[in-house]
N, C-alpha and C. Protein backbone atom coordinates (compact mmCIF):
# COMPACT_ATOMS: atom_id res chain seq x y z
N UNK A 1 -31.91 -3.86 4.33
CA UNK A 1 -32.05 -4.91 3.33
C UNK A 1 -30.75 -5.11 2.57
N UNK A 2 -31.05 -5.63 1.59
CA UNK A 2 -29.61 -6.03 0.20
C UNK A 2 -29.16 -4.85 -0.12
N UNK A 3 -28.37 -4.20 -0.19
CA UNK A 3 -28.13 -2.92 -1.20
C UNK A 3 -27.97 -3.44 -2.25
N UNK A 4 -27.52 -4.42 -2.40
CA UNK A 4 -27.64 -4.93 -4.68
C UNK A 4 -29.24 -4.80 -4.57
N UNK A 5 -30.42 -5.76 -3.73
CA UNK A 5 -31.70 -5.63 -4.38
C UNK A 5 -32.44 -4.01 -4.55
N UNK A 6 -31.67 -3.37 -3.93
CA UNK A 6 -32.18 -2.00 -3.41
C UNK A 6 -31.70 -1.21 -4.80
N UNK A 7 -30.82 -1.30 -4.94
CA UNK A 7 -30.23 -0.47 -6.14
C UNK A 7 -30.74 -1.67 -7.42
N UNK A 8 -31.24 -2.94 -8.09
CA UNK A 8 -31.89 -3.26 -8.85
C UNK A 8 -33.20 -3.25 -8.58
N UNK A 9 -33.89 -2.86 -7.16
CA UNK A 9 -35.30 -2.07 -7.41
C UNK A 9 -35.39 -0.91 -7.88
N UNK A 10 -34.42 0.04 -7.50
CA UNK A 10 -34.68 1.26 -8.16
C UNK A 10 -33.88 1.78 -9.41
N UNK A 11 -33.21 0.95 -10.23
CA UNK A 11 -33.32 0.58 -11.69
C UNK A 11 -34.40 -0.08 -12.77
N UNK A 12 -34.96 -0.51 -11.80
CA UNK A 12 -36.54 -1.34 -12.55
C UNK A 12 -37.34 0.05 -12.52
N UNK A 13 -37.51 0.53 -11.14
CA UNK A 13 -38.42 1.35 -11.07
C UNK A 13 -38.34 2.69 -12.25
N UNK A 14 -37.17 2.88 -12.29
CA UNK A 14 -36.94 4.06 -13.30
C UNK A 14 -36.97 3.52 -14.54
N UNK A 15 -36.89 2.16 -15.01
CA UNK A 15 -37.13 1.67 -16.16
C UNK A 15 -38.87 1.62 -16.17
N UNK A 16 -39.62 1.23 -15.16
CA UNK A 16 -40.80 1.06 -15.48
C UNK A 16 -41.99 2.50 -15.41
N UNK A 17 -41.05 3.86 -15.04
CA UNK A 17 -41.74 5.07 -15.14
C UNK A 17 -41.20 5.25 -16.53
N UNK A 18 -39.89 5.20 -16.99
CA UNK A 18 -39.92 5.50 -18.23
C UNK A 18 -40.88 4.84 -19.16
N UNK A 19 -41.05 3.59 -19.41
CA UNK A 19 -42.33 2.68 -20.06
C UNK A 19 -43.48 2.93 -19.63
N UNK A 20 -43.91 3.76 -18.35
CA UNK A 20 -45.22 4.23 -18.40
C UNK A 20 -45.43 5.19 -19.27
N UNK A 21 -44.38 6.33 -18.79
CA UNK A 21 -44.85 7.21 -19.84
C UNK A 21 -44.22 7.20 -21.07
N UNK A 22 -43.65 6.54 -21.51
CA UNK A 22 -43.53 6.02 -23.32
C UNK A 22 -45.24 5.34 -23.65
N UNK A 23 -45.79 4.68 -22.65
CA UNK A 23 -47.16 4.11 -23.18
C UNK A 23 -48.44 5.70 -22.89
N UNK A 24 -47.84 6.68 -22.08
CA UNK A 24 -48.68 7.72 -22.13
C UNK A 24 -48.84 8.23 -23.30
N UNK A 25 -47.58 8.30 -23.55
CA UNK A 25 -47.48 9.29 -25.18
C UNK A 25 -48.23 8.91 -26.18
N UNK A 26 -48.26 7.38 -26.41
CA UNK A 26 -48.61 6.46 -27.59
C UNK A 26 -49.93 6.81 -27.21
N UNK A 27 -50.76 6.42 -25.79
CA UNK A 27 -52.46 6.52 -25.65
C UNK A 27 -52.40 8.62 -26.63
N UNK A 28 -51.58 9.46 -25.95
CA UNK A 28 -52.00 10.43 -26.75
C UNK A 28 -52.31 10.85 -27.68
N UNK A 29 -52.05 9.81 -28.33
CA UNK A 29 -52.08 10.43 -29.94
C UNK A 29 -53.55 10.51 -30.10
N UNK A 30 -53.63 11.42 -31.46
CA UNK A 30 -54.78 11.60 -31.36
C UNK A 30 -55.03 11.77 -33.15
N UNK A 31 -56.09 11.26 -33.39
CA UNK A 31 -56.33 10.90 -34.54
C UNK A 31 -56.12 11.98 -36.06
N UNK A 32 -56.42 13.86 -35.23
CA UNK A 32 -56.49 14.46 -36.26
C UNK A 32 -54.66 14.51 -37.03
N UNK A 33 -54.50 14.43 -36.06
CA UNK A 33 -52.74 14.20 -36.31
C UNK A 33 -52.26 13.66 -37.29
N UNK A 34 -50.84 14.44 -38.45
CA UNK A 34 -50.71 13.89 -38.99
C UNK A 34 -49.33 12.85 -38.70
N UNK A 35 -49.32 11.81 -39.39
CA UNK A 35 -47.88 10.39 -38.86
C UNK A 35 -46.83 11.38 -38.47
N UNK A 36 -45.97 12.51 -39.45
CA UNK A 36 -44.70 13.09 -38.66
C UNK A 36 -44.96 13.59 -37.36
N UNK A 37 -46.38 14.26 -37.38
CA UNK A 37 -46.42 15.10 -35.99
C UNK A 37 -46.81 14.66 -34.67
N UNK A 38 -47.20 12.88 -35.02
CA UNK A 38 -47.68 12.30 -34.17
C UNK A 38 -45.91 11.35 -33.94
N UNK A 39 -45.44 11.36 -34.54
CA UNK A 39 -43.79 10.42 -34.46
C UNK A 39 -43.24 11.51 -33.41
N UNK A 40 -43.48 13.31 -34.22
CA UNK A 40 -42.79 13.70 -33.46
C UNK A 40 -42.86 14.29 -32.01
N UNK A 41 -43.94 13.99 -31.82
CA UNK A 41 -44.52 14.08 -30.31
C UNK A 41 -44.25 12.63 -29.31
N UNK A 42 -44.60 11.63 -30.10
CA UNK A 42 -43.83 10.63 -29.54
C UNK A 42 -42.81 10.79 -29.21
N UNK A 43 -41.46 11.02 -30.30
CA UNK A 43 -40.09 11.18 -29.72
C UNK A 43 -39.73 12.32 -28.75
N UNK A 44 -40.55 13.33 -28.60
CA UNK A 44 -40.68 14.57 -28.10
C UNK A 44 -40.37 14.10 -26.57
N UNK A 45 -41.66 12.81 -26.07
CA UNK A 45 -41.89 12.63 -25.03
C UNK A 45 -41.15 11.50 -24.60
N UNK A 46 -40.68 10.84 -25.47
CA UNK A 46 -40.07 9.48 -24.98
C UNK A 46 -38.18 10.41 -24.49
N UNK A 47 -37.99 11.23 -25.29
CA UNK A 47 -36.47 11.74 -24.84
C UNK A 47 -37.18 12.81 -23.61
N UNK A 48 -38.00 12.80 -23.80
CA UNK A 48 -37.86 14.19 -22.15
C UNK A 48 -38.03 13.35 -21.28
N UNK A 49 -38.82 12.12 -21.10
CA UNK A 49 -38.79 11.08 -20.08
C UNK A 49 -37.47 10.26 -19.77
N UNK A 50 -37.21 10.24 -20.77
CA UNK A 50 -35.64 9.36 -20.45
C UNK A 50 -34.77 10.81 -20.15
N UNK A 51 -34.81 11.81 -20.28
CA UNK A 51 -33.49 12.72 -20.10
C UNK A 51 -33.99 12.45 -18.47
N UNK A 52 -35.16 13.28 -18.33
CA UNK A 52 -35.74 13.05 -16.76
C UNK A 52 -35.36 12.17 -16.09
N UNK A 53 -35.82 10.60 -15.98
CA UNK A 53 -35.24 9.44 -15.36
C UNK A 53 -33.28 9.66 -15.41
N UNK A 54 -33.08 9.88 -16.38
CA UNK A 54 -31.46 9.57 -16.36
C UNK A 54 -30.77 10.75 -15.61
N UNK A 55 -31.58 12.35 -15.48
CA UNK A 55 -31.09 13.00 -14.93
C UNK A 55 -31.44 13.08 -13.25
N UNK A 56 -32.21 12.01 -13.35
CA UNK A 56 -32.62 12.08 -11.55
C UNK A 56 -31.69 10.55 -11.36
N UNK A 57 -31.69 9.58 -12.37
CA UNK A 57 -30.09 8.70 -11.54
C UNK A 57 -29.05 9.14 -11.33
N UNK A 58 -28.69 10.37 -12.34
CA UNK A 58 -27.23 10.89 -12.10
C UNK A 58 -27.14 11.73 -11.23
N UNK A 59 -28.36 12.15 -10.26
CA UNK A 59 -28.36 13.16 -9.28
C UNK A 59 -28.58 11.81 -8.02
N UNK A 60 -28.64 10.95 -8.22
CA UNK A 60 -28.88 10.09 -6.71
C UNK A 60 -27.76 9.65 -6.32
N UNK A 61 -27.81 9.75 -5.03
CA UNK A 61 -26.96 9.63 -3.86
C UNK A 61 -25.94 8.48 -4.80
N UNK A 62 -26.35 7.59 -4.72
CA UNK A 62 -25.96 6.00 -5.19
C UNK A 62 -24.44 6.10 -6.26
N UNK A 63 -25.41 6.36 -7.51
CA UNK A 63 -24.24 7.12 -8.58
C UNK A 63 -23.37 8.18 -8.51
N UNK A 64 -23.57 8.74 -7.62
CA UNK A 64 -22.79 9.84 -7.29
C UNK A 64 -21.75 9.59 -6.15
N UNK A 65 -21.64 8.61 -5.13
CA UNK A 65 -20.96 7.45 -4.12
C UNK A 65 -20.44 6.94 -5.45
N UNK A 66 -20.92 5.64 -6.03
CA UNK A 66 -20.21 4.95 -7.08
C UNK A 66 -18.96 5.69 -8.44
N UNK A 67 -19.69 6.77 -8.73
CA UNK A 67 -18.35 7.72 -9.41
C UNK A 67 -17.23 8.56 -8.43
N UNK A 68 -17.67 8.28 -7.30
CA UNK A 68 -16.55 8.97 -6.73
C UNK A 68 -15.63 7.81 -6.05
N UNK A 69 -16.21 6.45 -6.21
CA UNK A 69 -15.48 5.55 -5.83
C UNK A 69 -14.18 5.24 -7.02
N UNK A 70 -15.15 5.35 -8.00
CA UNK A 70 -14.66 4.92 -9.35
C UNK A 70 -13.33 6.04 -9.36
N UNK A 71 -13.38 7.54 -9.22
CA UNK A 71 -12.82 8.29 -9.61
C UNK A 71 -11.47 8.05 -8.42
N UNK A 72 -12.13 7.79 -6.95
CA UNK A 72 -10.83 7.28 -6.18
C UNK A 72 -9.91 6.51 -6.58
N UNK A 73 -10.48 5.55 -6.55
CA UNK A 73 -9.66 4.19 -7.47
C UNK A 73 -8.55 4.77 -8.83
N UNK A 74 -9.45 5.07 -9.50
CA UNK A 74 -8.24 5.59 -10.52
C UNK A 74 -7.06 6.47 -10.50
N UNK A 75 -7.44 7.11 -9.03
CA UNK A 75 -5.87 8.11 -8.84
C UNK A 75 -5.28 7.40 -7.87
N UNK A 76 -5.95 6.03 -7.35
CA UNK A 76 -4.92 5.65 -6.55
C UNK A 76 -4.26 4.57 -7.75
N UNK A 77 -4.88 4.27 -8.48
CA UNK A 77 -4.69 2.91 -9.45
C UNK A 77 -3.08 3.85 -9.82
N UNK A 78 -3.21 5.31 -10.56
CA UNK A 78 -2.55 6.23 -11.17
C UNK A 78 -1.05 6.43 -10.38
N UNK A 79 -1.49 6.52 -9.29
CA UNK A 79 -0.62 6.61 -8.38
C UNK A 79 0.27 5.50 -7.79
N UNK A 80 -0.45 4.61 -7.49
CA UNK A 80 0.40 3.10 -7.25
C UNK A 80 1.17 2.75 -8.72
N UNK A 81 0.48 3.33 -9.87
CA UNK A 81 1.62 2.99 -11.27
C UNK A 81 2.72 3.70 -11.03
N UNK A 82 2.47 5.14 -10.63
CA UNK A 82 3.73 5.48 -10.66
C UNK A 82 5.17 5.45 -10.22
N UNK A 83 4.54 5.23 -8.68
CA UNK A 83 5.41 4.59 -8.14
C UNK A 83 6.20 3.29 -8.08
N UNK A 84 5.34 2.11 -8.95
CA UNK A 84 6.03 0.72 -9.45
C UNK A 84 6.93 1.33 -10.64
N UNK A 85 6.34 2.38 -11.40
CA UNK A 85 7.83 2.79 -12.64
C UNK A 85 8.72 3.25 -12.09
N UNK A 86 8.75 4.18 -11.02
CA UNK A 86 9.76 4.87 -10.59
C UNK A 86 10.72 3.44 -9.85
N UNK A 87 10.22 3.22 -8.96
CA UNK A 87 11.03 1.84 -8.10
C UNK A 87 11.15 0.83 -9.76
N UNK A 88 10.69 0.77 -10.84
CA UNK A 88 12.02 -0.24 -11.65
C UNK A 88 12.83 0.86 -11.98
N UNK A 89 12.25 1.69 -12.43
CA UNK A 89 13.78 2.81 -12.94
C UNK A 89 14.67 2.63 -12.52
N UNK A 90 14.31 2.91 -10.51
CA UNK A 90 15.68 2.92 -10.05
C UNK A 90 16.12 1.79 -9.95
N UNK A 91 15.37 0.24 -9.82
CA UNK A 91 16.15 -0.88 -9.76
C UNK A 91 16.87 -1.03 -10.84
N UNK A 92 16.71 -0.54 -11.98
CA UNK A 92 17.91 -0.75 -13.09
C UNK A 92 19.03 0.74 -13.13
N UNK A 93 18.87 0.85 -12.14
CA UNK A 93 19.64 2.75 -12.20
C UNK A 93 19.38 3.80 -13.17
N UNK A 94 18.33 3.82 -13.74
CA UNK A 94 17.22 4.41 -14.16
C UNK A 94 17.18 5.57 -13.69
N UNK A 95 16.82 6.38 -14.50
CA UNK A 95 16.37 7.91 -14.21
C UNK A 95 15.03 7.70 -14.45
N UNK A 96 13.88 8.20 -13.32
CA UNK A 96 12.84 7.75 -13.40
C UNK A 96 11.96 9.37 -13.60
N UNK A 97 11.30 10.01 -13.90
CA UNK A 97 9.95 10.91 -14.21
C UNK A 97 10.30 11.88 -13.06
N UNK A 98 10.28 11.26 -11.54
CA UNK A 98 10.33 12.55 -10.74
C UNK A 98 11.65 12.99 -10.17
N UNK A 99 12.47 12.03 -10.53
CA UNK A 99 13.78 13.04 -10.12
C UNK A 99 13.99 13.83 -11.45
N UNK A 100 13.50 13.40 -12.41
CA UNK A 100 13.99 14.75 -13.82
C UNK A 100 12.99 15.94 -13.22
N UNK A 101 11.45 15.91 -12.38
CA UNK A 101 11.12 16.68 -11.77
C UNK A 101 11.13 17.95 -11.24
N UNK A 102 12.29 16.80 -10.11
CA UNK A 102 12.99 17.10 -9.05
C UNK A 102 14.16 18.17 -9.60
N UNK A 103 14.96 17.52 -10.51
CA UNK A 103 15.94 18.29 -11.09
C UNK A 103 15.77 19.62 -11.71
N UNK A 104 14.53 19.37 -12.44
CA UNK A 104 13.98 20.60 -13.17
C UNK A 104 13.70 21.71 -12.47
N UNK A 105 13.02 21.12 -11.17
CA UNK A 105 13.09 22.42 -10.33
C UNK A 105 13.68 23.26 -9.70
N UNK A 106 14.95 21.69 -9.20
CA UNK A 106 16.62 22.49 -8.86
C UNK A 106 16.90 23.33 -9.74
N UNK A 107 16.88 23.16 -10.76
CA UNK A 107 17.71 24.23 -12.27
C UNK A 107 16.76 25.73 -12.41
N UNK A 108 15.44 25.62 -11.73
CA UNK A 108 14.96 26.87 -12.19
C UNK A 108 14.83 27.44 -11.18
N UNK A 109 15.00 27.03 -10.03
CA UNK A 109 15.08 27.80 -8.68
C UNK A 109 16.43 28.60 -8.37
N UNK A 110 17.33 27.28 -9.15
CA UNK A 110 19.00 28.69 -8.92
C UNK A 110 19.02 29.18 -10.36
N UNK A 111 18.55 28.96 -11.24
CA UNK A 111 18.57 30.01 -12.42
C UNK A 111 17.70 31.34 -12.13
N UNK A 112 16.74 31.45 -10.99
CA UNK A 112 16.12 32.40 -10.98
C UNK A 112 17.04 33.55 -9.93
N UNK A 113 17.82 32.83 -8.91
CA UNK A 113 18.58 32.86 -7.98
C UNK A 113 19.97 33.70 -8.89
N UNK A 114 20.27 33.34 -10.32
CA UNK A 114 21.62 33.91 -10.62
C UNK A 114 20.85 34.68 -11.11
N UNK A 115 20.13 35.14 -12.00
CA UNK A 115 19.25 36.28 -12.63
C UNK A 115 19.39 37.21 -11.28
N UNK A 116 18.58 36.80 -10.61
CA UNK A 116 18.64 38.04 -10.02
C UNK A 116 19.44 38.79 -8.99
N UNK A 117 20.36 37.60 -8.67
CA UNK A 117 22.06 37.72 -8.40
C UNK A 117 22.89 39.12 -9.71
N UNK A 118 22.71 39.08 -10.76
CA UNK A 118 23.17 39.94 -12.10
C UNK A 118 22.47 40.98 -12.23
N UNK A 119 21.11 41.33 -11.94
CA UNK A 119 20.79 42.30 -12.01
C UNK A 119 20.78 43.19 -11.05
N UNK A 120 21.26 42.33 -9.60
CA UNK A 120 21.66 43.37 -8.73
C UNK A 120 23.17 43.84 -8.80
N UNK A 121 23.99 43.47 -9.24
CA UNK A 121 25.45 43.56 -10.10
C UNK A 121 25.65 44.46 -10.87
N UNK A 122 24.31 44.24 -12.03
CA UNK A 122 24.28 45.36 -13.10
C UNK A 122 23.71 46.42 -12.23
N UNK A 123 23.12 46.66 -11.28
CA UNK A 123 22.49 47.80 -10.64
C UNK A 123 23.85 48.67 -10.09
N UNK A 124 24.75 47.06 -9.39
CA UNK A 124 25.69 48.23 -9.00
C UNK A 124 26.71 48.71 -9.65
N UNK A 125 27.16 48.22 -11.29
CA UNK A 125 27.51 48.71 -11.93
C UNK A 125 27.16 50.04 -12.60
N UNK A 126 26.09 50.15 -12.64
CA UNK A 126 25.43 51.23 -12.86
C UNK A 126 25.69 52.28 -12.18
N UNK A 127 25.80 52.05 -10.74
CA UNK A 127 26.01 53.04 -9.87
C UNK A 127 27.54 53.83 -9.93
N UNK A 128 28.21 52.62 -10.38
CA UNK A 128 29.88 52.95 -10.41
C UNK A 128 30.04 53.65 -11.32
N UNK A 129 29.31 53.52 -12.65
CA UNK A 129 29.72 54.21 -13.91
C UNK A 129 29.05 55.36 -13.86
N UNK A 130 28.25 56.04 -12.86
CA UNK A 130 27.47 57.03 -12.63
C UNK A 130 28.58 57.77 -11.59
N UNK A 131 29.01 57.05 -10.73
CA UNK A 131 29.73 57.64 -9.97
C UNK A 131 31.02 58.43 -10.77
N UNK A 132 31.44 57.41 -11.10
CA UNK A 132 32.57 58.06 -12.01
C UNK A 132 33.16 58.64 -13.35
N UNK A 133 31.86 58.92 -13.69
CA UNK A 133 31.09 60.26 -14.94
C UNK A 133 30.96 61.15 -13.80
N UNK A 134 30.57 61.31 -12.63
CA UNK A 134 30.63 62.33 -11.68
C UNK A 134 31.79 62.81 -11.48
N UNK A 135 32.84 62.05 -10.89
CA UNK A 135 34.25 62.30 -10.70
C UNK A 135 35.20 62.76 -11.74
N UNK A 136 34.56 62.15 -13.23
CA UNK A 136 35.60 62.49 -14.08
C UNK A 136 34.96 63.91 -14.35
N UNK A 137 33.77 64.15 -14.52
CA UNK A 137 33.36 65.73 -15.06
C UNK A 137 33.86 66.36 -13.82
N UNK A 138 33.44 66.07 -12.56
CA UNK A 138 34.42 67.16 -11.81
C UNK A 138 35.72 67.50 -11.85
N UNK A 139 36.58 66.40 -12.22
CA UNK A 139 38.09 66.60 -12.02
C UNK A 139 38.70 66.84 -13.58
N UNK A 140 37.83 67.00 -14.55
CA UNK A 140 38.69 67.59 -15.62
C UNK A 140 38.20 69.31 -15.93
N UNK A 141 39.58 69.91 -15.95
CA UNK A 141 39.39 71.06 -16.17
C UNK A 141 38.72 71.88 -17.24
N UNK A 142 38.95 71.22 -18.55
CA UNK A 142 38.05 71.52 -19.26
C UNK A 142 36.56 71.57 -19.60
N UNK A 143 36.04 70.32 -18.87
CA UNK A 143 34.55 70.74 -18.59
C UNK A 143 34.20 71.82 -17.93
N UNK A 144 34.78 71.99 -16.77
CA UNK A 144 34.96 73.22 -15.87
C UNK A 144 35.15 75.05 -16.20
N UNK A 145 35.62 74.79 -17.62
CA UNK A 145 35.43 76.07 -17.94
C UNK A 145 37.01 76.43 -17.67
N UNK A 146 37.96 76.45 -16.92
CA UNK A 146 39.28 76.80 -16.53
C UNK A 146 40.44 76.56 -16.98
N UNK A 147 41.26 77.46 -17.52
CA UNK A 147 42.22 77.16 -18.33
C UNK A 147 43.37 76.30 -17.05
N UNK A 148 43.91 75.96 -17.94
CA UNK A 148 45.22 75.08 -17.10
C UNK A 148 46.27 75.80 -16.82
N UNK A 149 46.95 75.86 -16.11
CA UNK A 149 48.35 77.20 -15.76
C UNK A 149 49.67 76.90 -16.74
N UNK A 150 50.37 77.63 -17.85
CA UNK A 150 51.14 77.72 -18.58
C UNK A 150 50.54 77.18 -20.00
N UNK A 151 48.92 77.55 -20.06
CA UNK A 151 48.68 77.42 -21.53
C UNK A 151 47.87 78.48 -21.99
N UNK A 152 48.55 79.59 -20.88
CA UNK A 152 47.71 81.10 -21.85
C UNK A 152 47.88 81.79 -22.94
């Protein structure tokens, strides 16, 4: 059939279960009742029927196709913008959003690159100044305990 009449039959239909049972509630009342407790049984039943109906449209196939159409659209809508800003940027020689990106990432990929270029540097500095606290305590005589020849 139509899918428009199909999807405004079953918008009537969920409009006309909700109005059934909004007219259930009202036949309920019941006389010993007082007006708040009879209002509030009314409203009791008229929001659990409408949460019901509205939570079984937002679970049907239909609305759930239609928001994901909706939600397509907008990242392509999102996406086709971005790319019309970027192409004027560059038609006016413009720095446009993703080459500052682009750049940003160049800068933190070799900044991570010299970091740890220096700390392997400082490692081997380390090693040198270790080395040669080794060499110097071996080769001076006085750590050694040994007098020097012509200072007895």
């Amino acid at each position: 059939m139509n899918p428009g009449f199909d999807q405004m039959q079953q918008l009537s239909t969920m409009w006309l279960d909700f109005a059934a049972r909004m007219t259930a509630a009202g036949l309920s009342f019941q006389p010993e009742q007082s007006p708040p407790d009879a209002a509030r049984h009314v409203r009791d039943v008229a929001l659990d029927a409408l949460s019901r109906e509205t939570d079984k449209y937002m679970r049907s196939p239909q609305f759930l196709q239609a928001i994901k159409q909706t939600l397509d659209a907008s990242i392509a809508a999102r996406k086709q913008m971005n790319d019309f800003l970027a192409r004027a940027h560059h038609s006016v020689q413009g720095v446009a959003m993703q080459d500052l990106d682009a750049l940003s990432l160049s800068v933190r990929h070799m900044e991570t690159r010299v970091l740890d270029r220096l700390e392997q540097l400082m490692d081997r500095v380390d090693q040198l100044d270790r080395r040669l606290e080794t060499l110097e305590t071996s080769s001076d005589p006085l750590a050694t305990g040994s007098n020097t020849p012509g200072m007895e």
